[in-house]
Structures are given as structure tokens and as C-alpha cells.
N, C-alpha and C. Protein backbone atom coordinates (compact mmCIF):
# COMPACT_ATOMS: atom_id res chain seq x y z
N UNK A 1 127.92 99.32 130.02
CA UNK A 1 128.09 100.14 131.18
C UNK A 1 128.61 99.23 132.27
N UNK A 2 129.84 99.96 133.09
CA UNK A 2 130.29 98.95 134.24
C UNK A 2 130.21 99.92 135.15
N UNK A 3 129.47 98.98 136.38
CA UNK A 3 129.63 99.67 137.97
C UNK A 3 130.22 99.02 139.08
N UNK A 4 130.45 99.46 139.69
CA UNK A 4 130.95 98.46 140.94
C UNK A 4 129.54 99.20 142.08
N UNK A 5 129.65 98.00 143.07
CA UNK A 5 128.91 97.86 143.86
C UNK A 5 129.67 97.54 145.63
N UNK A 6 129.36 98.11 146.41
CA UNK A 6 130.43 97.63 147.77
C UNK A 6 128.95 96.72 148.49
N UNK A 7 129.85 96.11 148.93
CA UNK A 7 128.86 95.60 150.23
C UNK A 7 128.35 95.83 151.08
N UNK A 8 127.53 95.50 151.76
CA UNK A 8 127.05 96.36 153.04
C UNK A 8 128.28 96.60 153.85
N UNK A 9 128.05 97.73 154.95
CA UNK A 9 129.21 98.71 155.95
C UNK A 9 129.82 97.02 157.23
N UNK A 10 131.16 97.45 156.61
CA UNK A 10 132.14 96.41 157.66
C UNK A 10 132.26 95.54 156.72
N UNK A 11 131.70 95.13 155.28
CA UNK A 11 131.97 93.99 154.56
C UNK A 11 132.83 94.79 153.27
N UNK A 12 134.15 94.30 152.82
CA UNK A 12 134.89 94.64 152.42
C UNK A 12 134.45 93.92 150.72
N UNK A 13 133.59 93.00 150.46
CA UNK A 13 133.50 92.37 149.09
C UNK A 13 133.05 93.61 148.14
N UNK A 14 133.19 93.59 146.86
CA UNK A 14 132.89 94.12 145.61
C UNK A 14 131.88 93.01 144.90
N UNK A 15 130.64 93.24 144.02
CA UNK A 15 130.01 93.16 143.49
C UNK A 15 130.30 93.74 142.25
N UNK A 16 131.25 93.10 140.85
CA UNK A 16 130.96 93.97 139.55
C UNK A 16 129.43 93.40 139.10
N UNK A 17 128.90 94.36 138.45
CA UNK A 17 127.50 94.07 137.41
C UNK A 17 127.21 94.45 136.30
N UNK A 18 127.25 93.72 135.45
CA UNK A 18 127.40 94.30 134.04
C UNK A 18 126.31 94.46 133.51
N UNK A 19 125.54 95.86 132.98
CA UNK A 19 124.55 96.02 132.31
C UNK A 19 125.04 96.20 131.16
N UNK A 20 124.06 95.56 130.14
CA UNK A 20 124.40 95.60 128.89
C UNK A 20 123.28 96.71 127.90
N UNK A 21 123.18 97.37 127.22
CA UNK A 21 122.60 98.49 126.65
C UNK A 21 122.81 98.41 125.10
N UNK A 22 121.94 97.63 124.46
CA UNK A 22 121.51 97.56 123.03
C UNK A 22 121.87 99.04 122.39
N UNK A 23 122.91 99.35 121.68
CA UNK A 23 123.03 101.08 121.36
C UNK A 23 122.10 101.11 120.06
N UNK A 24 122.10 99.75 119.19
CA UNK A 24 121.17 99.93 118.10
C UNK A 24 119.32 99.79 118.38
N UNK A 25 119.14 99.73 119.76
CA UNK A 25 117.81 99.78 119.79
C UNK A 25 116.87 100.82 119.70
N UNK A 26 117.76 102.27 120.15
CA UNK A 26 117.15 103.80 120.28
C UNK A 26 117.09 104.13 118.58
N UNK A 27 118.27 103.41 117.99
CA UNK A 27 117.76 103.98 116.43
C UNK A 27 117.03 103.58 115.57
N UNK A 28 116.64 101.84 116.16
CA UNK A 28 116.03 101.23 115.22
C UNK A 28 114.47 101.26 115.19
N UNK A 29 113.96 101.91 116.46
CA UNK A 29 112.97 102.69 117.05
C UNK A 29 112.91 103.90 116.68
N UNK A 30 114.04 104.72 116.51
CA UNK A 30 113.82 106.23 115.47
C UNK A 30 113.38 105.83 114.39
N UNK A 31 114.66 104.95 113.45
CA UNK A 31 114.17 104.98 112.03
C UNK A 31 112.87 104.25 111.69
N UNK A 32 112.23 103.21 112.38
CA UNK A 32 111.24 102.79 112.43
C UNK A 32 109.99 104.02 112.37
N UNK A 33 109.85 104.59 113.58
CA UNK A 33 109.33 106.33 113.38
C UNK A 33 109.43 107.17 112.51
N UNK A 34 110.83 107.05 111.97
CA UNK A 34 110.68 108.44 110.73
C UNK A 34 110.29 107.78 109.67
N UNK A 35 110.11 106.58 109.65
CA UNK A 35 109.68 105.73 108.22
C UNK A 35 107.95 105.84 108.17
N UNK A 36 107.55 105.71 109.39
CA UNK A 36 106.44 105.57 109.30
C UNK A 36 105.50 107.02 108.96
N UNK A 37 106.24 108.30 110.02
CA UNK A 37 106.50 109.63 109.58
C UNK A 37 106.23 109.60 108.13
N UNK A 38 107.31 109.32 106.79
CA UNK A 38 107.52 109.79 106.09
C UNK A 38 107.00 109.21 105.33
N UNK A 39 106.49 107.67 105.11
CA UNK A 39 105.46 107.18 104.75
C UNK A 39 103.69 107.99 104.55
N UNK A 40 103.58 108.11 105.97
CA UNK A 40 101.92 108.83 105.79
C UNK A 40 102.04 110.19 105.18
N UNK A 41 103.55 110.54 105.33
CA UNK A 41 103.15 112.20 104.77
C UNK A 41 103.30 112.27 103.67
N UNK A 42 103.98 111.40 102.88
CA UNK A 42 104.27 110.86 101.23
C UNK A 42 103.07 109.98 100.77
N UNK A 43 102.27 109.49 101.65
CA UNK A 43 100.79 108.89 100.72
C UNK A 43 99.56 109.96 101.04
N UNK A 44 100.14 110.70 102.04
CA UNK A 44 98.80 111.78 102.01
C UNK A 44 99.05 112.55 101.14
N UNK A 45 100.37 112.87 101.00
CA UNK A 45 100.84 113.97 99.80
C UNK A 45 100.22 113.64 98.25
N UNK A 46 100.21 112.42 98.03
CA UNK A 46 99.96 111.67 96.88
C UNK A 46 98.58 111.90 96.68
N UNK A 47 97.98 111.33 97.50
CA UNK A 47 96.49 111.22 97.59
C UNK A 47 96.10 112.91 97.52
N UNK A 48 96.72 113.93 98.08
CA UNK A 48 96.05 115.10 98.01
C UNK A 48 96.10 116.17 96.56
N UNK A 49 97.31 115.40 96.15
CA UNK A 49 97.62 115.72 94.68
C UNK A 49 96.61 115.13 93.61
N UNK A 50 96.23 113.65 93.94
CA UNK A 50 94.97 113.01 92.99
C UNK A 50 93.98 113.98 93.12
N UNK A 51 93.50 114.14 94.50
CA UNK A 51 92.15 114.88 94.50
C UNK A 51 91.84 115.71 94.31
N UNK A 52 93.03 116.92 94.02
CA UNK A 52 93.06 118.22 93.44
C UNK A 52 93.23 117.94 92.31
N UNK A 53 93.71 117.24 91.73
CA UNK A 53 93.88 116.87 90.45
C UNK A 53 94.54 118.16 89.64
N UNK A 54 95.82 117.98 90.32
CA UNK A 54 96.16 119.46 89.85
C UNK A 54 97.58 119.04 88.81
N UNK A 55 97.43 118.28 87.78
CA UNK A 55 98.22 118.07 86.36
C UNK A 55 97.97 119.31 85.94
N UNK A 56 99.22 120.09 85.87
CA UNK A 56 99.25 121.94 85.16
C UNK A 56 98.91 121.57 83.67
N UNK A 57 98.07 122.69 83.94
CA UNK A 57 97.46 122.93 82.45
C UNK A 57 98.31 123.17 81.04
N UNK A 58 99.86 122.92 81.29
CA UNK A 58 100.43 122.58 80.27
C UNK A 58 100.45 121.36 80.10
N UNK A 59 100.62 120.60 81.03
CA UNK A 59 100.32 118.91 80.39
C UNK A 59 99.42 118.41 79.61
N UNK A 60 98.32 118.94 80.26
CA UNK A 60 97.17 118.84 79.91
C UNK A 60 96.91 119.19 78.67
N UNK A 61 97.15 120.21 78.30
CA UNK A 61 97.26 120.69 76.59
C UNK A 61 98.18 120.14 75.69
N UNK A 62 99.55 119.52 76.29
CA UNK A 62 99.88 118.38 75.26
C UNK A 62 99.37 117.41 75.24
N UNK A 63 98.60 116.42 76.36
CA UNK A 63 97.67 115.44 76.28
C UNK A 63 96.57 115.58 75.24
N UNK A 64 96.25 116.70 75.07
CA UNK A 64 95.03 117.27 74.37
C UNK A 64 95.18 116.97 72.45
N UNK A 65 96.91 117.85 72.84
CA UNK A 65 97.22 118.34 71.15
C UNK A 65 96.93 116.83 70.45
N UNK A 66 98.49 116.21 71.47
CA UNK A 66 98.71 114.92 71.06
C UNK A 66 96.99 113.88 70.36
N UNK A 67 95.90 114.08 71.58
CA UNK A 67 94.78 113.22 70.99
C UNK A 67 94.10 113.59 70.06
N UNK A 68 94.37 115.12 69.66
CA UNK A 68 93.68 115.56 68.62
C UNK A 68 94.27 115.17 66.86
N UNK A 69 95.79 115.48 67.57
CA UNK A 69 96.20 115.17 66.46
C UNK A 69 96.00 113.35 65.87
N UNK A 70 96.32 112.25 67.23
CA UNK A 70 95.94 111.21 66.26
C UNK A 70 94.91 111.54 65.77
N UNK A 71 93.40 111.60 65.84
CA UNK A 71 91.69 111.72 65.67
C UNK A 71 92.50 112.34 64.48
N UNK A 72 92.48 113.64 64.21
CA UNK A 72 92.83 114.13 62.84
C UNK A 72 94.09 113.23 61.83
N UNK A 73 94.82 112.09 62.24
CA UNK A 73 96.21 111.61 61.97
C UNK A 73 97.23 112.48 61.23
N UNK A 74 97.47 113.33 62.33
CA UNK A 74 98.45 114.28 61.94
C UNK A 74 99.62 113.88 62.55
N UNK A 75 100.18 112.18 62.24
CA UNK A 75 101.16 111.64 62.99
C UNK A 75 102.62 112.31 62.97
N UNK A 76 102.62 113.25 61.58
CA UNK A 76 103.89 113.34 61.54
C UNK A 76 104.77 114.94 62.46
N UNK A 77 103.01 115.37 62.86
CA UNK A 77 102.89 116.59 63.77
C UNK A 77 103.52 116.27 65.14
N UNK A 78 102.84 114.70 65.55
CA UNK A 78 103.10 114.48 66.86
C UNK A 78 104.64 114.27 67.07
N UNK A 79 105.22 113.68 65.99
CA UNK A 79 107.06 113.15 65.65
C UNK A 79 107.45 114.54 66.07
N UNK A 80 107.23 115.12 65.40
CA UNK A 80 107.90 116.61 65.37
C UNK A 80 108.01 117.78 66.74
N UNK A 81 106.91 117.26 67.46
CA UNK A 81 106.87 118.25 68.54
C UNK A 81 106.64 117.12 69.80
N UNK A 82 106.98 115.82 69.59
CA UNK A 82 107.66 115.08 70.71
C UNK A 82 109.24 115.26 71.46
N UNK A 83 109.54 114.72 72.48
CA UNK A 83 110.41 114.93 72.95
C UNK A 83 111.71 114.12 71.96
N UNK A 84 113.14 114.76 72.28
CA UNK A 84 114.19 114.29 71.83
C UNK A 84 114.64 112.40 71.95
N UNK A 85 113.91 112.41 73.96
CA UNK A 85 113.61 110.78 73.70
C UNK A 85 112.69 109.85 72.74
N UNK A 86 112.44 110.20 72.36
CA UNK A 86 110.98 109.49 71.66
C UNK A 86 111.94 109.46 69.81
N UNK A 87 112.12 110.82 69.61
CA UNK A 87 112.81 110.57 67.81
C UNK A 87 114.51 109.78 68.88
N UNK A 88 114.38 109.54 69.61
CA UNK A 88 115.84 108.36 69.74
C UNK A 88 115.01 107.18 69.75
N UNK A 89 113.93 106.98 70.22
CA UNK A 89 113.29 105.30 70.22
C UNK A 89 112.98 105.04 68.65
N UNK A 90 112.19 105.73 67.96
CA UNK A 90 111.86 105.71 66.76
C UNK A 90 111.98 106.61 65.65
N UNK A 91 112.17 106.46 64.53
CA UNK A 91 112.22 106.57 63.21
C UNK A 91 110.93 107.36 63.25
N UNK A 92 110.44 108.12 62.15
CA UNK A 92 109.41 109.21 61.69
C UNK A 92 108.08 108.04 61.01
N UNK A 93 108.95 107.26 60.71
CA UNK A 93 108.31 105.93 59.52
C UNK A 93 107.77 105.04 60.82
N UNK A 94 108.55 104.46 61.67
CA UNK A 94 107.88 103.31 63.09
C UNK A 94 106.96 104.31 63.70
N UNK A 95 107.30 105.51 63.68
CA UNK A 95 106.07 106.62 65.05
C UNK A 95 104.69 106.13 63.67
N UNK A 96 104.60 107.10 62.61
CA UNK A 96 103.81 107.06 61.47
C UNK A 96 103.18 105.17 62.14
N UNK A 97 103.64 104.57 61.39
CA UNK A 97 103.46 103.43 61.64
C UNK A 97 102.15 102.68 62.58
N UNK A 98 102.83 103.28 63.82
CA UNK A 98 102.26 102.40 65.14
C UNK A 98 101.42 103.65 65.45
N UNK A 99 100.98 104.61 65.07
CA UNK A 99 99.38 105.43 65.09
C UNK A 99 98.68 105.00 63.93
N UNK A 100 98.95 104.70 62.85
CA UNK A 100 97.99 104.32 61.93
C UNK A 100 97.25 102.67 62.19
N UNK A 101 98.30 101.74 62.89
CA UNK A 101 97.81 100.37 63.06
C UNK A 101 96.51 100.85 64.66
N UNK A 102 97.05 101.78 65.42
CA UNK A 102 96.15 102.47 66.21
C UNK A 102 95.33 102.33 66.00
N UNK A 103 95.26 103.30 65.17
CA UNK A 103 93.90 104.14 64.44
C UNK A 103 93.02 103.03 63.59
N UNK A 104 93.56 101.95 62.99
CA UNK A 104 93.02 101.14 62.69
C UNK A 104 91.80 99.87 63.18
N UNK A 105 93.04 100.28 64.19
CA UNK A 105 92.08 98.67 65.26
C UNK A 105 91.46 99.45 66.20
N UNK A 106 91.47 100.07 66.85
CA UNK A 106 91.06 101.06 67.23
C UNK A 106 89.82 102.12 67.03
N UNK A 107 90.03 102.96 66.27
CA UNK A 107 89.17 103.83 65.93
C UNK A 107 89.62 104.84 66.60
N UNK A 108 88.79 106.43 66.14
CA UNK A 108 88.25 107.57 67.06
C UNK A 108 88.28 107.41 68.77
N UNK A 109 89.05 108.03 69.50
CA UNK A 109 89.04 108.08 70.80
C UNK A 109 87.03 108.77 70.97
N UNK A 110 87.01 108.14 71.84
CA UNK A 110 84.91 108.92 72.38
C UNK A 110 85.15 109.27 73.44
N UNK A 111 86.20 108.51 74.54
CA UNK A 111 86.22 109.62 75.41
C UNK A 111 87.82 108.81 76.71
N UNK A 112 88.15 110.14 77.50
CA UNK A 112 89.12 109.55 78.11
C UNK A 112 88.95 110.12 79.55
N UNK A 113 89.49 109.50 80.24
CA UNK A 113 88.87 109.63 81.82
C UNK A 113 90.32 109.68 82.38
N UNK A 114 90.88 110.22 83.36
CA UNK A 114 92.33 110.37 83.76
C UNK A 114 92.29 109.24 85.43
N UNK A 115 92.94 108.56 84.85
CA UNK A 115 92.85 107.54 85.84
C UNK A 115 93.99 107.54 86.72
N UNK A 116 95.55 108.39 86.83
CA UNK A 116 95.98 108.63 87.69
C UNK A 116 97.49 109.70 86.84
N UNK A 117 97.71 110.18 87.90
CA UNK A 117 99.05 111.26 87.30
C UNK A 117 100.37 111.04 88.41
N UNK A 118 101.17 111.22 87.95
CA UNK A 118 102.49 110.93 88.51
C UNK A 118 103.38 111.63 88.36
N UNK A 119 103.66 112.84 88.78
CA UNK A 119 105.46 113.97 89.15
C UNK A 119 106.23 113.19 89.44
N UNK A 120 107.28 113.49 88.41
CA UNK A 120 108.98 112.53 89.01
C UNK A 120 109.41 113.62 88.35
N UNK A 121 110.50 114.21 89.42
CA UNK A 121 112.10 114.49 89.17
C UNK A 121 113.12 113.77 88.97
N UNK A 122 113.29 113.31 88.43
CA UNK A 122 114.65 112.02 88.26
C UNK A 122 115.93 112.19 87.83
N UNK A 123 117.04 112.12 88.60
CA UNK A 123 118.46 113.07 88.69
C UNK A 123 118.86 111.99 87.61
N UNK A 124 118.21 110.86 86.93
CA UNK A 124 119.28 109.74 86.20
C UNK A 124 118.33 109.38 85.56
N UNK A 125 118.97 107.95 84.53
CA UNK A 125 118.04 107.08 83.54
C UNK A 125 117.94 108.03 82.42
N UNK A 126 116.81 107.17 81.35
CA UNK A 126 116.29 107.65 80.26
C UNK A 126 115.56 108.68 80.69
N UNK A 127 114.39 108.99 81.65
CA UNK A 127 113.75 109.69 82.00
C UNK A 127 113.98 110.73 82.78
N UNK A 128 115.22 111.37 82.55
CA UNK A 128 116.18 112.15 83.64
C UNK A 128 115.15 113.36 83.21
N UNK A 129 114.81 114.33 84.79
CA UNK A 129 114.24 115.65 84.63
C UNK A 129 113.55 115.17 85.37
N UNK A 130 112.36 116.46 85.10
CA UNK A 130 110.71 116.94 84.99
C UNK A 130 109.84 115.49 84.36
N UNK A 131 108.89 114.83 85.09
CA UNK A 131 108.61 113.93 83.84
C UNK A 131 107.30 114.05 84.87
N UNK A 132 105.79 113.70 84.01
CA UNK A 132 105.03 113.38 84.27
C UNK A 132 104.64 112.10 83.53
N UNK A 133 103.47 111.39 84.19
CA UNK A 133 103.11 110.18 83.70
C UNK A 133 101.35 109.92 83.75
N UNK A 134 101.02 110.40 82.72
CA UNK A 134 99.66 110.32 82.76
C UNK A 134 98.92 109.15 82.62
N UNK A 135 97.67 108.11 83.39
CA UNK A 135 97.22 107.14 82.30
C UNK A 135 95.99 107.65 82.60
N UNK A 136 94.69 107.10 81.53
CA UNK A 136 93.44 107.32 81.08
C UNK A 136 92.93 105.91 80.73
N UNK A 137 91.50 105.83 81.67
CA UNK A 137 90.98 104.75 80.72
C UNK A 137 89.98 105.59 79.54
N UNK A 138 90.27 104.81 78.69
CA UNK A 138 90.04 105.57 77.02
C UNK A 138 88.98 104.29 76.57
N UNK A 139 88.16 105.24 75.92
CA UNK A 139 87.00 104.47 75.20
C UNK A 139 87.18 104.94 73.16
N UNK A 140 87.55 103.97 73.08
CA UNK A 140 87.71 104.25 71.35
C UNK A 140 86.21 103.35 70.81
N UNK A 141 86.31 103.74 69.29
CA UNK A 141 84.95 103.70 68.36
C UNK A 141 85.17 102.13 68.67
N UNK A 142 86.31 101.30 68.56
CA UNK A 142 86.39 99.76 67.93
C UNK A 142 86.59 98.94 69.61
N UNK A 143 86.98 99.84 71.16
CA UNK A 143 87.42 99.25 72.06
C UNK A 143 87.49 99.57 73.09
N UNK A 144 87.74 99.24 74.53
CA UNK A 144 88.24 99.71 75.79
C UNK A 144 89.57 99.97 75.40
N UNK A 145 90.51 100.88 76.66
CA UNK A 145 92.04 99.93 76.34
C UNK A 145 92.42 101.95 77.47
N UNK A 146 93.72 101.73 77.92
CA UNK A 146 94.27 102.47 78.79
C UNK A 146 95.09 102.79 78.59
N UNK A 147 95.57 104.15 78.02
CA UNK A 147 96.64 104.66 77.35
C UNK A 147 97.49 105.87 79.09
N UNK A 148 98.82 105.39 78.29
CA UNK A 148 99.62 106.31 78.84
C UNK A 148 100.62 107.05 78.70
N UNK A 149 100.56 108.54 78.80
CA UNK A 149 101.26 109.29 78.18
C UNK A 149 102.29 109.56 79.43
N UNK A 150 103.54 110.06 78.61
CA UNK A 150 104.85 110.08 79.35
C UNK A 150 105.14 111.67 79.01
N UNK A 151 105.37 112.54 79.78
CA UNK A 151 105.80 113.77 78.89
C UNK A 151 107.12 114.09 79.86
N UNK A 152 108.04 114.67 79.25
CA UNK A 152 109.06 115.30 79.80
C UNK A 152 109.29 116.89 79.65
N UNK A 153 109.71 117.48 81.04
CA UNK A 153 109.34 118.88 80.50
C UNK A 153 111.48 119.09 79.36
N UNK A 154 111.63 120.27 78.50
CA UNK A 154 111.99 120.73 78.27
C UNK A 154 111.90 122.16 77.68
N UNK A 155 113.12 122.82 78.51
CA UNK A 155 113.51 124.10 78.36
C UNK A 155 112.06 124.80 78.61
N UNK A 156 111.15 124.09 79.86
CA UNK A 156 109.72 124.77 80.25
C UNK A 156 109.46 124.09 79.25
N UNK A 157 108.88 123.85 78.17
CA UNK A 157 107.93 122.87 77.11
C UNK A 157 108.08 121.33 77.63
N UNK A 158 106.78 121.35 77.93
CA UNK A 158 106.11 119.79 78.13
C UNK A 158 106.09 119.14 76.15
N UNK A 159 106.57 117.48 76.63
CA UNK A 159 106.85 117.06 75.08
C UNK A 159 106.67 115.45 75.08
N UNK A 160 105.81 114.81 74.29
CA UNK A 160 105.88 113.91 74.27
C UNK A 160 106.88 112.95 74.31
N UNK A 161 107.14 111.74 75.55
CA UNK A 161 108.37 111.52 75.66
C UNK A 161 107.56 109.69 75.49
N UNK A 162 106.54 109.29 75.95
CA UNK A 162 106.39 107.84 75.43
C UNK A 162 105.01 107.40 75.47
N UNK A 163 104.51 107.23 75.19
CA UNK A 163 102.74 106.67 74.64
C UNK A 163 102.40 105.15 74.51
N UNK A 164 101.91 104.55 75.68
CA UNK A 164 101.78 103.29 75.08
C UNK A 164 100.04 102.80 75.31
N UNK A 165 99.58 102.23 74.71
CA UNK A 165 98.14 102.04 74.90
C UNK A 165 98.26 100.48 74.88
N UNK A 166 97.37 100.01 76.26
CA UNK A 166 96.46 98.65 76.06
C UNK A 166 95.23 98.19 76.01
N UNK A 167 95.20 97.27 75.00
CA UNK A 167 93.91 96.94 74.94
C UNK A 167 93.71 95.57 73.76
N UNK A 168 92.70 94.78 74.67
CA UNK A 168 92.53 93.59 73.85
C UNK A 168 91.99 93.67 72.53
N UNK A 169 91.51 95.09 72.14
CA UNK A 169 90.79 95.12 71.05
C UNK A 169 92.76 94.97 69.99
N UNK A 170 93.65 95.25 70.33
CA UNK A 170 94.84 95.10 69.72
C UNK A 170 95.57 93.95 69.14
N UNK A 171 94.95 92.34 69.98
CA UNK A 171 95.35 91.90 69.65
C UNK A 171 94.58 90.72 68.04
């Protein structure tokens, strides 16, 4: 910003004065604000979703099928009515496989506790869609260990999309 300034009356001098005006300071003070904005309303959002604990009861019933079927090892049930990602990671023979070495070291699930859930829409990647992300700390016959299920919705059907369990009793 430029002004001129006159001198006092009968004095003919000019005074220029140059104020200078940061233009990136009003925004960096907005976006600072809407971050912080959008921050608390995205961890309250989060947090209010844990405490309702509101994973739709279709997830929940493939979480279910899926654990019933290992306990029964009806592995070749779970291949079959997993998602399209999952028969691209593995073969019918590697799925088979890596539930029976499970089930081995492992044992019988006794019980599973839902230790956090996760909604993603994701416009890209492997995991493009609807995807939820379940984990559980899980108590098996032989171990501790914290499994997590991946489901992706299709065509409305929730489907097993990736399963991985840890636990030292594995190694």
C-alpha cells in the first residue's frame, strides 16, 4: 500500500510511506483454522463412530461366517465367497494352506474382542471402494495374537478381501 502524506499548512514537502501488508498472513491464519476445524471434527467423528460401535451388521456377519468357517475348516468355503482381490493374491491351494498352518499353531478361536473398525472409501489402489478394516484381539486354544479382517463391499455384498493374524504363538 502507498500513501502520500503533505506537510503541515504553508510547508510544501511530501512524505511517501510505505506500508507493507503480508497478503499470505490472513490465509495462513485461515488455513491454520480450518485445519484445526477439520481436525477436531474428523477425530470426534472417529471417536463417535468407535463408541457406537456401529460396524453394520453385514460386516459383522462376514466376520462371523469367515470365523466359523475356519473353527469348522471349511477353508475352501472361505476361497469361494471371498472377494475377487484375495483369489488375485492367492491360489485355492496357498488360501487352504495358510488356515490349516493357522489352525495348527493356533488352535480354536475362544474368543475375539473388536479392538477397532475403520470406513474407507478409496477412489484408487488395490483397495478401491467400500472397504472396512476390522482388528480383534483374539484369544485362540494354543495363543494371544490380533487378527485383521479387510472386507470390501461388492455389488452391496461385504467379502473377504485380506486376513492377516499376529501372534508369537506363530513363530
Amino acid at each position: 500500500m502507498h500513501r502520500t502524506e503533505r506537510g503541515s499548512a504553508g510547508s510544501n514537502s511530501t512524505k511517501d510511506v510505505l506500508v507493507k501488508v503480508d497478503p499470505a498472513l490472513p490465509r495462513s491464519v485461515l488455513c491454520i483454522f480450518l485445519i484445526v476445524i477439520l481436525s477436531s471434527l474428523t477425530v470426534t467423528a472417529c471417536r463417535q463412530e468407535m463408541q457406537s460401535g456401529r460396524v453394520p451388521s453385514e460386516v459383522n456377519e462376514v466376520v462371523t461366517s469367515v470365523g466359523e468357517n475356519i473353527d469348522q475348516e471349511r477353508y475352501e468355503q472361505i476361497y469361494n465367497e471371498s472377494s475377487d482381490l484375495w483369489k488375485k493374491d492367492v491360489t485355492l491351494e496357498q488360501s487352504n494352506d495358510v488356515f490349516k498352518t493357522l489352525r495348527t499353531k493356533l488352535g480354536k478361536v475362544e474368543s475375539r474382542t473388536l479392538q477397532s473398525a475403520t470406513e474407507q472409501r478409496n477412489s484408487g489402489g488395490a483397495l478401491k471402494g467400500h472397504v472396512y478394516i476390522l482388528t480383534y484381539q483374539t484369544r485362540f486354544a494354543q495363543g494371544d495374537a490380533m487378527e485383521t479382517f479387510t472386507l470390501i463391499e461388492d455389488n452391496g455384498r461385504w467379502e473377504l478381501a485380506r486376513y492377516f493374524v499376529n501372534s508369537t504363538a506363530l513363530k
